[in-house]
N, C-alpha and C. Protein backbone atom coordinates (compact mmCIF):
# COMPACT_ATOMS: atom_id res chain seq x y z
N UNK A 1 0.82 -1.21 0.00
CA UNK A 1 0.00 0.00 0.00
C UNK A 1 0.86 1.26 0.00
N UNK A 2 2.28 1.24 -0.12
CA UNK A 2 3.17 2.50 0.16
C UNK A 2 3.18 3.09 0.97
N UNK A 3 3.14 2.19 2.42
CA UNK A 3 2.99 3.07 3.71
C UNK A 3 3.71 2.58 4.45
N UNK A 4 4.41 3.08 5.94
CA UNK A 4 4.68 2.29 7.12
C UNK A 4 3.98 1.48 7.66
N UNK A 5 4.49 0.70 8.16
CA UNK A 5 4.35 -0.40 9.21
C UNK A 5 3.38 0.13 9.91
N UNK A 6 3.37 0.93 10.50
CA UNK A 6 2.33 1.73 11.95
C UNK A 6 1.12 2.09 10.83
N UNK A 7 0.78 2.98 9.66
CA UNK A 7 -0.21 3.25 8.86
C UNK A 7 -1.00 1.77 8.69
N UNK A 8 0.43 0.70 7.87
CA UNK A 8 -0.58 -0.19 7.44
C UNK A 8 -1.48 -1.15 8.68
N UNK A 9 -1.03 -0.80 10.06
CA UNK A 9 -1.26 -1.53 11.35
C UNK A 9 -3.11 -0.93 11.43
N UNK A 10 -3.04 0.52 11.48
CA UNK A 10 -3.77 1.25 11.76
C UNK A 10 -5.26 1.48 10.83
N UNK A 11 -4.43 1.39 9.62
CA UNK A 11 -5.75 0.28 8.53
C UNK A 11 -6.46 -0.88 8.51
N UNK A 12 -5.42 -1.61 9.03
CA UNK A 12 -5.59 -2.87 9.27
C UNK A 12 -7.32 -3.02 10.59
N UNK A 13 -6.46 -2.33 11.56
CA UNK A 13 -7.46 -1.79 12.44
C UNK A 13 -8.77 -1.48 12.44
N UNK A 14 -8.75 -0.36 11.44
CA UNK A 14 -10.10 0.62 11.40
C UNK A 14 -10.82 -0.20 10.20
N UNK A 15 -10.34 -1.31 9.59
CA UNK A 15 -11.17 -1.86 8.86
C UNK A 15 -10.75 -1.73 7.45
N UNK A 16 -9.85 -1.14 7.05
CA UNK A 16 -9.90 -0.13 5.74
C UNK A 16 -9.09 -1.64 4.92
N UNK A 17 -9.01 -2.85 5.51
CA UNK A 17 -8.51 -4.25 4.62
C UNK A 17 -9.42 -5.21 4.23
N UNK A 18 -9.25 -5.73 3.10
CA UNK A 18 -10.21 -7.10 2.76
C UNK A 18 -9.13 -8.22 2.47
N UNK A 19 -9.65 -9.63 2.68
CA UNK A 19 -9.05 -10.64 2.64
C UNK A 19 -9.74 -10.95 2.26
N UNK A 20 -9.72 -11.49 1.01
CA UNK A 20 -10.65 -12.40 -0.19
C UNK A 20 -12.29 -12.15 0.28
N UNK A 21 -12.38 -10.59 0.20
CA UNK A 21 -13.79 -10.47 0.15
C UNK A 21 -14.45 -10.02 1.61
N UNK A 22 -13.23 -10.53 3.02
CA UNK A 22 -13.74 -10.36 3.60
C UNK A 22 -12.88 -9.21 4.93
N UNK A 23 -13.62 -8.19 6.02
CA UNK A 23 -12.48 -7.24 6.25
C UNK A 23 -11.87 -7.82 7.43
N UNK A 24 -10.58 -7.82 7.18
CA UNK A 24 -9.42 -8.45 8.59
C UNK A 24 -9.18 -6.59 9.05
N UNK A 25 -8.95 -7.47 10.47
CA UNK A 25 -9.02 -6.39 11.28
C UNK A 25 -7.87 -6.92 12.22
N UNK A 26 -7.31 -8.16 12.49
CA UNK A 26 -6.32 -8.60 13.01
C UNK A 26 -4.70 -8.36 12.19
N UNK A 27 -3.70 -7.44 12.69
CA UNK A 27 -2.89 -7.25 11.83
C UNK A 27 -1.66 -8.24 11.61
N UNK A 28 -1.89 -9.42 12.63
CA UNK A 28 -1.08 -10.26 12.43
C UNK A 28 -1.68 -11.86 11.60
N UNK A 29 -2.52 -11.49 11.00
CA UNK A 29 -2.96 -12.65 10.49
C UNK A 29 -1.61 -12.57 9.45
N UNK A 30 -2.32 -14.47 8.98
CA UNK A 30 -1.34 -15.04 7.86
C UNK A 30 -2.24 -14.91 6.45
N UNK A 31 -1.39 -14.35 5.37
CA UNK A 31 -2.26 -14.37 4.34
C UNK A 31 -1.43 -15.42 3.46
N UNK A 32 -2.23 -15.99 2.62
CA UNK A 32 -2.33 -17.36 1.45
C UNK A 32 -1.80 -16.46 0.35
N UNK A 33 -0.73 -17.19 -0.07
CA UNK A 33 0.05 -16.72 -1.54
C UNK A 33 -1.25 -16.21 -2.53
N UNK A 34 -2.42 -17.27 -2.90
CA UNK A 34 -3.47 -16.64 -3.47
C UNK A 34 -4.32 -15.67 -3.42
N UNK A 35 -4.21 -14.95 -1.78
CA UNK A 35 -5.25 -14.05 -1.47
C UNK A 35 -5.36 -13.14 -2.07
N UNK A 36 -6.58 -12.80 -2.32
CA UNK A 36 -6.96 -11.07 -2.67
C UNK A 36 -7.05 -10.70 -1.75
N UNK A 37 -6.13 -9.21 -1.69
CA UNK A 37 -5.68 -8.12 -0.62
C UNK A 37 -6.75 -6.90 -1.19
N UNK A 38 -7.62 -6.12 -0.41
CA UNK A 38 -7.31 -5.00 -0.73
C UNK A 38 -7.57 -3.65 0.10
N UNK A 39 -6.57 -2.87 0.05
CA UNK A 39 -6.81 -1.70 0.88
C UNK A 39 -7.12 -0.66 0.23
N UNK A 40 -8.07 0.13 1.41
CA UNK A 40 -9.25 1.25 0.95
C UNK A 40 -8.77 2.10 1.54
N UNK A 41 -7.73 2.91 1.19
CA UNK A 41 -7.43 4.03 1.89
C UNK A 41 -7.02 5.60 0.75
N UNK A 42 -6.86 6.60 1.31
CA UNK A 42 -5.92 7.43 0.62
C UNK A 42 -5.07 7.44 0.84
N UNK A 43 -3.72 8.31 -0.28
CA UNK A 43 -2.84 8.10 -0.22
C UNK A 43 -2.08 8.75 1.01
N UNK A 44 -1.63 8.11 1.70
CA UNK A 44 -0.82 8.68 3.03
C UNK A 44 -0.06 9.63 3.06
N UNK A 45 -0.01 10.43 3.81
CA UNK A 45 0.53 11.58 3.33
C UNK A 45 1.23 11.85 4.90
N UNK A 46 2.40 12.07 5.28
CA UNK A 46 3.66 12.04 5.94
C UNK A 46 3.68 13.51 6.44
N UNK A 47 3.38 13.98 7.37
CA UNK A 47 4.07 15.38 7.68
C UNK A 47 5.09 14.97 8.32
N UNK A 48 6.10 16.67 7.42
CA UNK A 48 7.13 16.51 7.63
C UNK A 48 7.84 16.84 9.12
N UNK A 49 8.86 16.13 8.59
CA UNK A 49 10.13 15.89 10.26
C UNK A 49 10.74 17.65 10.56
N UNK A 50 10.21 17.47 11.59
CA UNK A 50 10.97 19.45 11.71
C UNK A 50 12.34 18.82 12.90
N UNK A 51 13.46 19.32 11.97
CA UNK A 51 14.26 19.34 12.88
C UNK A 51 14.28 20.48 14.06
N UNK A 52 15.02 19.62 15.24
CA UNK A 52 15.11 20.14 16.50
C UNK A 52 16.24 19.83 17.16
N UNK A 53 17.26 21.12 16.88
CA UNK A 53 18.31 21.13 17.61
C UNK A 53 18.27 20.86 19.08
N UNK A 54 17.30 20.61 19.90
CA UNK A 54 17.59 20.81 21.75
C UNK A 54 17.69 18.86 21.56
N UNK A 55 17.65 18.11 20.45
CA UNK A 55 17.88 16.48 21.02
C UNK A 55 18.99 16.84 20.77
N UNK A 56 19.58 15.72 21.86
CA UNK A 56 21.11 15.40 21.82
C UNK A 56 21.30 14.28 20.86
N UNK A 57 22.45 14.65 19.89
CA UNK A 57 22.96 13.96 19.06
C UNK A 57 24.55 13.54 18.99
N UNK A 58 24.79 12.71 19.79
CA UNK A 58 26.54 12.50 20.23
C UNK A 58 26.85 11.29 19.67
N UNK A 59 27.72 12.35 18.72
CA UNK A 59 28.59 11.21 17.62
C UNK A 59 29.72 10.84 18.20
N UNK A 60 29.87 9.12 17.84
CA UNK A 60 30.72 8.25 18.23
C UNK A 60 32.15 8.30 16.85
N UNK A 61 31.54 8.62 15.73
CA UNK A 61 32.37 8.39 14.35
C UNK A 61 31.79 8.86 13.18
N UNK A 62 32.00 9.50 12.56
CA UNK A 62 31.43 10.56 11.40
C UNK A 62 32.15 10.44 10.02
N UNK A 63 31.98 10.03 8.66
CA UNK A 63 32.23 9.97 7.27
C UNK A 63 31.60 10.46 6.62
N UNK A 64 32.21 10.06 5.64
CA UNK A 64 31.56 10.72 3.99
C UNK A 64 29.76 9.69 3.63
N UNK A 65 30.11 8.76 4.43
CA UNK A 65 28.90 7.54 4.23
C UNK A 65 27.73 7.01 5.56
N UNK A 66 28.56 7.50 7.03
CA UNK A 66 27.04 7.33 7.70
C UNK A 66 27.88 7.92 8.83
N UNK A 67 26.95 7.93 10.01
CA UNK A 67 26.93 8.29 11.57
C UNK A 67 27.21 7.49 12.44
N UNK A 68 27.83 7.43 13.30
CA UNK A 68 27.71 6.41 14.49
C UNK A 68 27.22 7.25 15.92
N UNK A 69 25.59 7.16 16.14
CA UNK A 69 25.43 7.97 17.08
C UNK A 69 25.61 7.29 18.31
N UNK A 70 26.05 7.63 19.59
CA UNK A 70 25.88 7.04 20.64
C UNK A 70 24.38 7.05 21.86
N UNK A 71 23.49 6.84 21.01
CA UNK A 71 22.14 7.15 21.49
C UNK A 71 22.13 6.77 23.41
N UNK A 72 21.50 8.01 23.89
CA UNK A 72 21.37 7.62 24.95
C UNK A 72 20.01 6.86 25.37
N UNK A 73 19.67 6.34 26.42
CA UNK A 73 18.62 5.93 27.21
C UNK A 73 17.40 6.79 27.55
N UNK A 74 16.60 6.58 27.12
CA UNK A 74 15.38 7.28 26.94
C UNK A 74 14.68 8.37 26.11
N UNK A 75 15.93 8.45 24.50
CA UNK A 75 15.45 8.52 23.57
C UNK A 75 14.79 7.79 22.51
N UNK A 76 13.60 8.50 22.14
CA UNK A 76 13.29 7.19 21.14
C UNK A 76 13.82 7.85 20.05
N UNK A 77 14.52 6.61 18.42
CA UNK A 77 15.05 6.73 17.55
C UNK A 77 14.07 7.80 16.68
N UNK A 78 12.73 7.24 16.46
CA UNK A 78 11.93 7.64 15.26
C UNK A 78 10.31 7.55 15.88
N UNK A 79 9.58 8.36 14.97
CA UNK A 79 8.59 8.29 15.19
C UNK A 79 7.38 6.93 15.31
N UNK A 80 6.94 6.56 16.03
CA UNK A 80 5.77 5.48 15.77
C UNK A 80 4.97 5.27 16.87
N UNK A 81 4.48 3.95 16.91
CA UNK A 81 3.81 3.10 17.64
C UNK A 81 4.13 3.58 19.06
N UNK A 82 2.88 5.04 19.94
CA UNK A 82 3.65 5.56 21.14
C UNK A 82 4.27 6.40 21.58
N UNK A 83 4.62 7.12 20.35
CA UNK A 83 5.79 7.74 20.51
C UNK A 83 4.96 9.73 21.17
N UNK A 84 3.90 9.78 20.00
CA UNK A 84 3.09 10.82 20.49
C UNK A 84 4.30 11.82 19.60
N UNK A 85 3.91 12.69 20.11
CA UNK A 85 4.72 14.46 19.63
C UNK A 85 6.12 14.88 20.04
N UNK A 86 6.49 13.93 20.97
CA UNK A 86 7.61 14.34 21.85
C UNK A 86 8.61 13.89 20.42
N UNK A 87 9.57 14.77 20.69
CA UNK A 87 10.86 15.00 19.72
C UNK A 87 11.43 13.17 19.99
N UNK A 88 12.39 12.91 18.65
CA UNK A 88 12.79 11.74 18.44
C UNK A 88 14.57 12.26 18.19
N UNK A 89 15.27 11.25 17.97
CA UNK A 89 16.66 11.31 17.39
C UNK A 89 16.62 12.06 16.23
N UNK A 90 15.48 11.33 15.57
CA UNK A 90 15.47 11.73 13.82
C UNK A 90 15.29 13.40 13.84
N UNK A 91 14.63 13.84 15.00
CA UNK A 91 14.70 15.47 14.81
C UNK A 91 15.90 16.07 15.04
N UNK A 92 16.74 15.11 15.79
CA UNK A 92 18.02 15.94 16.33
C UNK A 92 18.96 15.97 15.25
N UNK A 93 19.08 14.48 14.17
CA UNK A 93 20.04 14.31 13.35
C UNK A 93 19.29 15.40 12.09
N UNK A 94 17.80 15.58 11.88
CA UNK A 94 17.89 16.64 10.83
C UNK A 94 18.39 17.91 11.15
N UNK A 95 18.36 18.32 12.21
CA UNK A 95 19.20 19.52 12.67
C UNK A 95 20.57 19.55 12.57
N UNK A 96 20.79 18.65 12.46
CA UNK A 96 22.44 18.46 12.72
C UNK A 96 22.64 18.29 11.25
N UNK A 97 22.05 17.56 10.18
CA UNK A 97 21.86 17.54 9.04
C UNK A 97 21.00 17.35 7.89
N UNK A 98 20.32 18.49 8.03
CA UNK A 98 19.51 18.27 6.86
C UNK A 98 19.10 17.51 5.66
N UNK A 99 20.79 17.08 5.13
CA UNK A 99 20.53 16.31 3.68
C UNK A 99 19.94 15.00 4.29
N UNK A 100 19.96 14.98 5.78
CA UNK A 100 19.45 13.01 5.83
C UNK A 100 18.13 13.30 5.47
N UNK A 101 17.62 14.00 4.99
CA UNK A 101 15.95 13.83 4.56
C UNK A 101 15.69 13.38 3.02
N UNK A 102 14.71 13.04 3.48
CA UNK A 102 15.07 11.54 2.10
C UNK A 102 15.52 10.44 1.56
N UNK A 103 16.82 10.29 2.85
CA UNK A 103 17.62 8.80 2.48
C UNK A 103 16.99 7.84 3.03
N UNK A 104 17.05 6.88 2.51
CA UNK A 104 15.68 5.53 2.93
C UNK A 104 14.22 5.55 2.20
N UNK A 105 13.57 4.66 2.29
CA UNK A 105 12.70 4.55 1.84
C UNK A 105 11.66 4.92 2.71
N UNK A 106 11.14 5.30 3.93
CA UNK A 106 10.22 5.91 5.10
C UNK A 106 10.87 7.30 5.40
N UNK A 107 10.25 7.68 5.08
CA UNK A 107 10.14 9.58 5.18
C UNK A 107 10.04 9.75 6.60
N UNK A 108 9.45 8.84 7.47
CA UNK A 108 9.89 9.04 9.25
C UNK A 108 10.75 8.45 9.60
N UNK A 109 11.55 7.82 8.76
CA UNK A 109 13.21 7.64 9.39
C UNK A 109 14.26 7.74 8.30
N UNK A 110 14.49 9.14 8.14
CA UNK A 110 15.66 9.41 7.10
C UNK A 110 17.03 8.53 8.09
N UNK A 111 17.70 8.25 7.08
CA UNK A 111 18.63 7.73 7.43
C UNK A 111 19.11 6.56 8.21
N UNK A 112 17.89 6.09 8.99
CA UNK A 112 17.98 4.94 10.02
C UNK A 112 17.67 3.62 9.60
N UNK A 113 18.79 2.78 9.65
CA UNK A 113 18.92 1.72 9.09
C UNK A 113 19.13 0.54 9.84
N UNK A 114 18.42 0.62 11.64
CA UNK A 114 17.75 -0.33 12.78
C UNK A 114 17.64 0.56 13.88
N UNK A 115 17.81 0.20 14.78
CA UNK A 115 17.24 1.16 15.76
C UNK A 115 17.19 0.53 17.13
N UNK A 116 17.43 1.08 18.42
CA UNK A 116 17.25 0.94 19.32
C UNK A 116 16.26 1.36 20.27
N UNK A 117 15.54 0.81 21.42
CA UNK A 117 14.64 0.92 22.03
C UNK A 117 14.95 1.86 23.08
N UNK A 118 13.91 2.48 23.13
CA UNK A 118 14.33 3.84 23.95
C UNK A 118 14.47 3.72 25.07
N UNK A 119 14.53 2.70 26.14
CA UNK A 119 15.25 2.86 27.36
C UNK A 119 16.67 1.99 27.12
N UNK A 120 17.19 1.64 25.76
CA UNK A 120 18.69 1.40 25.40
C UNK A 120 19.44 2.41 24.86
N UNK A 121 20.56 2.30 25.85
CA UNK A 121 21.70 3.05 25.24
C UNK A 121 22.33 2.32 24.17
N UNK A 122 23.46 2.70 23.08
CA UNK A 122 24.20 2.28 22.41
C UNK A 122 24.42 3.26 21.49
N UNK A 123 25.19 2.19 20.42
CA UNK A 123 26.15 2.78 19.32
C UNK A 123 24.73 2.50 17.69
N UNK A 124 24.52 3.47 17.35
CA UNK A 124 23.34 3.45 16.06
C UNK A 124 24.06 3.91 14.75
N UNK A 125 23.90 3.06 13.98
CA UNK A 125 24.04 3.28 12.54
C UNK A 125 23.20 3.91 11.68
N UNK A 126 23.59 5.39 11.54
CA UNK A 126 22.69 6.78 10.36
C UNK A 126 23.54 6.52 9.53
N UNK A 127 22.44 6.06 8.06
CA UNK A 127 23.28 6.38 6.57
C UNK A 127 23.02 7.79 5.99
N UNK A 128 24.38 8.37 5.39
CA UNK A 128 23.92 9.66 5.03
C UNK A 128 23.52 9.92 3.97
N UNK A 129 23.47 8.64 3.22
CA UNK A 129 23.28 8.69 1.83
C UNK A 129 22.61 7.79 0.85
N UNK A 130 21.69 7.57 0.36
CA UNK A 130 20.79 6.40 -0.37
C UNK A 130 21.86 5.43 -0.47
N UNK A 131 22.63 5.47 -1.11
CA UNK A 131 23.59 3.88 -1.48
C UNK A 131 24.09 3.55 -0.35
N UNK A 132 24.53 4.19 0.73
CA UNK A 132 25.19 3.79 2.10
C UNK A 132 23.78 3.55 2.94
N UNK A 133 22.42 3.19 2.92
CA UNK A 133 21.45 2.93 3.36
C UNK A 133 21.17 1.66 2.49
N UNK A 134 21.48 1.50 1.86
CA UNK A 134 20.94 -0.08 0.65
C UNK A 134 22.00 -0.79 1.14
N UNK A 135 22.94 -0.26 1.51
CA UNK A 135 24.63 -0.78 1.57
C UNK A 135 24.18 -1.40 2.94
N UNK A 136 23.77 -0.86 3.80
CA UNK A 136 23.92 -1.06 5.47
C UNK A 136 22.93 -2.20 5.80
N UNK A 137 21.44 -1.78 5.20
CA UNK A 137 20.14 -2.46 5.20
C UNK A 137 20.28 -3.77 4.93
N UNK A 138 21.09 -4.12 3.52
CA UNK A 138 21.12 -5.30 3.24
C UNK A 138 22.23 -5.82 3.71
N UNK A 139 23.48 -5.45 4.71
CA UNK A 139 24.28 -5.90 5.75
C UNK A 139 23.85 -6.63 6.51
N UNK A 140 22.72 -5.56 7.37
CA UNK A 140 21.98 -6.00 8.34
C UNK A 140 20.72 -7.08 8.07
N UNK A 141 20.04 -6.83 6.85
CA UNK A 141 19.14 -8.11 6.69
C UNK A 141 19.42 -9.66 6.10
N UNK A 142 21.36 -9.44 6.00
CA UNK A 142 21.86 -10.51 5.98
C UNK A 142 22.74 -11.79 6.94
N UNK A 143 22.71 -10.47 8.34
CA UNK A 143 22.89 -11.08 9.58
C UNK A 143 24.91 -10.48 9.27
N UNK A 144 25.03 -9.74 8.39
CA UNK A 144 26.53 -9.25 8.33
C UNK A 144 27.10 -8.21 8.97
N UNK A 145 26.44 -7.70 10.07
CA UNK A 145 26.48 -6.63 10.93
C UNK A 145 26.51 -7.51 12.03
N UNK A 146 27.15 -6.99 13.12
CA UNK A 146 27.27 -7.94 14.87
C UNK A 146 26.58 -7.00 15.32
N UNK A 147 26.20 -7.67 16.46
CA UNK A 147 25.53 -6.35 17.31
C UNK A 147 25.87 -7.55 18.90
N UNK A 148 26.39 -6.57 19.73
CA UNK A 148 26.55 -6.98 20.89
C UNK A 148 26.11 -6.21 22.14
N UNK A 149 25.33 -6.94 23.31
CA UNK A 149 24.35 -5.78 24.37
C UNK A 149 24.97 -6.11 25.77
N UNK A 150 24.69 -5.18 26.43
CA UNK A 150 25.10 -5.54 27.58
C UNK A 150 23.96 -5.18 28.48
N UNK A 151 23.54 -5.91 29.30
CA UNK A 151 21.89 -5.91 29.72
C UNK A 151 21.93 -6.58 31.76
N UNK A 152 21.38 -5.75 31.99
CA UNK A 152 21.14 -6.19 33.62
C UNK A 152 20.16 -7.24 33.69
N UNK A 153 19.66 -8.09 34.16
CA UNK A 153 18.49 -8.98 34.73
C UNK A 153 18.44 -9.05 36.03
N UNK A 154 17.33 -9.35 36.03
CA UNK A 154 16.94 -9.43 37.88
C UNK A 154 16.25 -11.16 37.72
N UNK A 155 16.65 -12.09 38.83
CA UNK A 155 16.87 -13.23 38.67
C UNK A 155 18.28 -13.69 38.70
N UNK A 156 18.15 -15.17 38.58
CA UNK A 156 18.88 -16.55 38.28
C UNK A 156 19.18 -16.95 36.79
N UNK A 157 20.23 -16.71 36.24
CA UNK A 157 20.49 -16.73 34.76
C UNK A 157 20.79 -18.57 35.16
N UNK A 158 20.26 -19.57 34.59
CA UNK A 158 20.83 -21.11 34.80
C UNK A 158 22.04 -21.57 34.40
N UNK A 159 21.83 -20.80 33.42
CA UNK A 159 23.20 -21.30 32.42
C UNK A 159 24.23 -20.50 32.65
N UNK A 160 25.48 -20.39 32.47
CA UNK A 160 26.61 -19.00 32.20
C UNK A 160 26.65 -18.68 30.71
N UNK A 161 26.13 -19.54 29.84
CA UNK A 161 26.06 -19.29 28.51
C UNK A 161 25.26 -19.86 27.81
N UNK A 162 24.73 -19.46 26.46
CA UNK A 162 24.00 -20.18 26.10
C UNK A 162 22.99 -19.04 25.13
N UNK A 163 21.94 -20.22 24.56
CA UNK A 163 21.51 -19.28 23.22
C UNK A 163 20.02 -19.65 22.96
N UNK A 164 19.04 -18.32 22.78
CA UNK A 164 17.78 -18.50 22.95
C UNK A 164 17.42 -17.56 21.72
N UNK A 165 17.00 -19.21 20.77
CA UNK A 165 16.23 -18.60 19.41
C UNK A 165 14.82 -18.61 19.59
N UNK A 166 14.46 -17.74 19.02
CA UNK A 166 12.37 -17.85 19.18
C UNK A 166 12.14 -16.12 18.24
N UNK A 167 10.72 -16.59 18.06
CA UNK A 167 10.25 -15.45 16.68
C UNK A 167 10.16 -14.52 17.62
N UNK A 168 10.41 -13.16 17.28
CA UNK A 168 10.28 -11.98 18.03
C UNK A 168 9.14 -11.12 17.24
N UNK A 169 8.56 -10.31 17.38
CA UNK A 169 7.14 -9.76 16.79
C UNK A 169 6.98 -8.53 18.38
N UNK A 170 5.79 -7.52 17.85
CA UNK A 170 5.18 -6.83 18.13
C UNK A 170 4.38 -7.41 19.60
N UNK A 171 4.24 -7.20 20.52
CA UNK A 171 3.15 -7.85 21.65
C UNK A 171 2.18 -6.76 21.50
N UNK A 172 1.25 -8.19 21.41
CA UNK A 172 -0.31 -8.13 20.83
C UNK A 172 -0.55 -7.47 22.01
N UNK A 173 -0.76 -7.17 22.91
CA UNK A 173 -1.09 -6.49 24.47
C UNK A 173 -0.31 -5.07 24.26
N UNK A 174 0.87 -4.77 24.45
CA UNK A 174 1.85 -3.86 24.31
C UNK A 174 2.44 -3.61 22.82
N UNK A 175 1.98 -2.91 22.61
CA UNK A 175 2.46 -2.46 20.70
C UNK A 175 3.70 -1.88 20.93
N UNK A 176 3.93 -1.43 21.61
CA UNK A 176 5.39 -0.55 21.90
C UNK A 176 6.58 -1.37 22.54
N UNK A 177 6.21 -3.06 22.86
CA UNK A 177 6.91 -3.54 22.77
C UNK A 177 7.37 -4.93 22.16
N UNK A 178 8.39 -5.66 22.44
CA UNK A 178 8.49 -6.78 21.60
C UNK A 178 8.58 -7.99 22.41
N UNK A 179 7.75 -9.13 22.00
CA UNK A 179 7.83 -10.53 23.08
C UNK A 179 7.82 -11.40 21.38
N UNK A 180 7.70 -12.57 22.25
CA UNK A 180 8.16 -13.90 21.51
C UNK A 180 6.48 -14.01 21.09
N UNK A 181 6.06 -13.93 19.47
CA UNK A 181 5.07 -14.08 19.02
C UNK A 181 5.13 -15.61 18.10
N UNK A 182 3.87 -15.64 17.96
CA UNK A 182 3.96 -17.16 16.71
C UNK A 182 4.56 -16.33 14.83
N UNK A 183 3.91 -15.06 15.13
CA UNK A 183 4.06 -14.83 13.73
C UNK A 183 5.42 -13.67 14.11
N UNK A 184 6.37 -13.65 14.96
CA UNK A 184 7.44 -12.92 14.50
C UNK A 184 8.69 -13.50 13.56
N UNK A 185 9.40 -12.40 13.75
CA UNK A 185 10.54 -12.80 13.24
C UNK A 185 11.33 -13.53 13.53
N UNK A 186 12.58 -14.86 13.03
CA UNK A 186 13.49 -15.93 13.77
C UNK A 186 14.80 -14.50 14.14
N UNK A 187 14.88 -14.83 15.53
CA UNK A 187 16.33 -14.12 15.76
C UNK A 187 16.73 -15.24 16.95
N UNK A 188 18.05 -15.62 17.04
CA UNK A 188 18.99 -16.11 18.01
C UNK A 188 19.98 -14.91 18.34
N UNK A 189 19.46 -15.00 19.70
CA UNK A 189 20.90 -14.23 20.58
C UNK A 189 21.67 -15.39 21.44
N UNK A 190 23.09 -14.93 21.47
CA UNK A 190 23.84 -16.14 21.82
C UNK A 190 23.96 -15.04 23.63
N UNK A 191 24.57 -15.80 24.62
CA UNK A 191 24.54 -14.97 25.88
C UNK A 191 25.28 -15.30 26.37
N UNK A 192 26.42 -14.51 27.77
CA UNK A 192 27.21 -14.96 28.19
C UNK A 192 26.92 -14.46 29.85
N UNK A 193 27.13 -14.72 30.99
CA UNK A 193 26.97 -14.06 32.18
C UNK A 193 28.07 -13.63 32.34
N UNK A 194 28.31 -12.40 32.73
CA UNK A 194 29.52 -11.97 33.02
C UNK A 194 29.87 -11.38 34.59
């Protein structure tokens, strides 16, 4: 339908989908290679990202080809699911640079090519440039990027190491966050206690 994830959620929702005739309203259903899809909407239309110099934007490493921001804890990256009006990263990095508007294919996240959850700190990858965003994207959707966390728990870890694969998805209860769904995505994290 040429929209985000959160639009097409929100259609999905209000009814505005048919599944072979009939309207799904569940956004995690499974659809049949054969199905007729169709959505009844207009065309979505994106207001734009006003940059806002007062987010903090603290670069770790800076090129001709992307950003390494060191995002702090309790920013969120980009606009969505929750997020409401309150300023994002993406306002701080258009302030800081304008040309990221436009790179990527979602007009609410120039330049962001994954993202971290806003009570995580870390190191985030901004492309500054369409080919260094195709370049990064398909890094990352090939598992050719590492990513390593360092995370507190409260509890008894059993193991000292060890590795827990299961589909990750949207929680159907909490949209704003992520649990182990039937219809998510396969990810394995490997773990170590330290």
């Amino acid at each position: 339908a040429g929209c985000s994830r959160s639009v097409a959620h929100a259609l999905v929702r209000a009814g505005a989908v048919q599944v072979d005739g009939r309207i799904e309203r569940r956004p995690a259903v499974k659809v049949a290679d054969v199905a007729v899809v169709i959505v009844d909407h207009e065309p979505v239309v994106v207001a734009a990202l006003q940059p806002d110099a007062s987010v903090p934007v603290p670069l770790a490493h800076t090129d001709e080809h992307f950003y390494v921001v060191d995002k702090p804890a309790g920013l969120v990256v980009h606009p969505g699911s929750g997020t409401g009006e309150e300023p994002t990263l993406v306002n701080g990095l258009l302030a800081l640079d304008p040309t990221l508007a436009g790179v990527g294919p979602d007009p609410t996240r120039p330049g962001i090519v994954h993202r971290l959850d806003r009570g995580t700190s870390g190191l985030l990858l901004v492309a500054r440039t369409a080919e260094a965003h195709e370049a990064l994207s398909t890094m990352i959707a090939a598992h050719e990027v590492e990513r390593e966390y360092t995370t507190l728990v409260a509890g008894t870890v059993p193991e000292a190491t060890g590795r827990i694969e299961a589909a990750i998805g949207r929680d159907p209860q909490r949209p704003t966050l992520q649990a182990v769904t039937p219809d998510g995505r396969w990810a394995a994290t490997d773990y170590e206690v330290g």
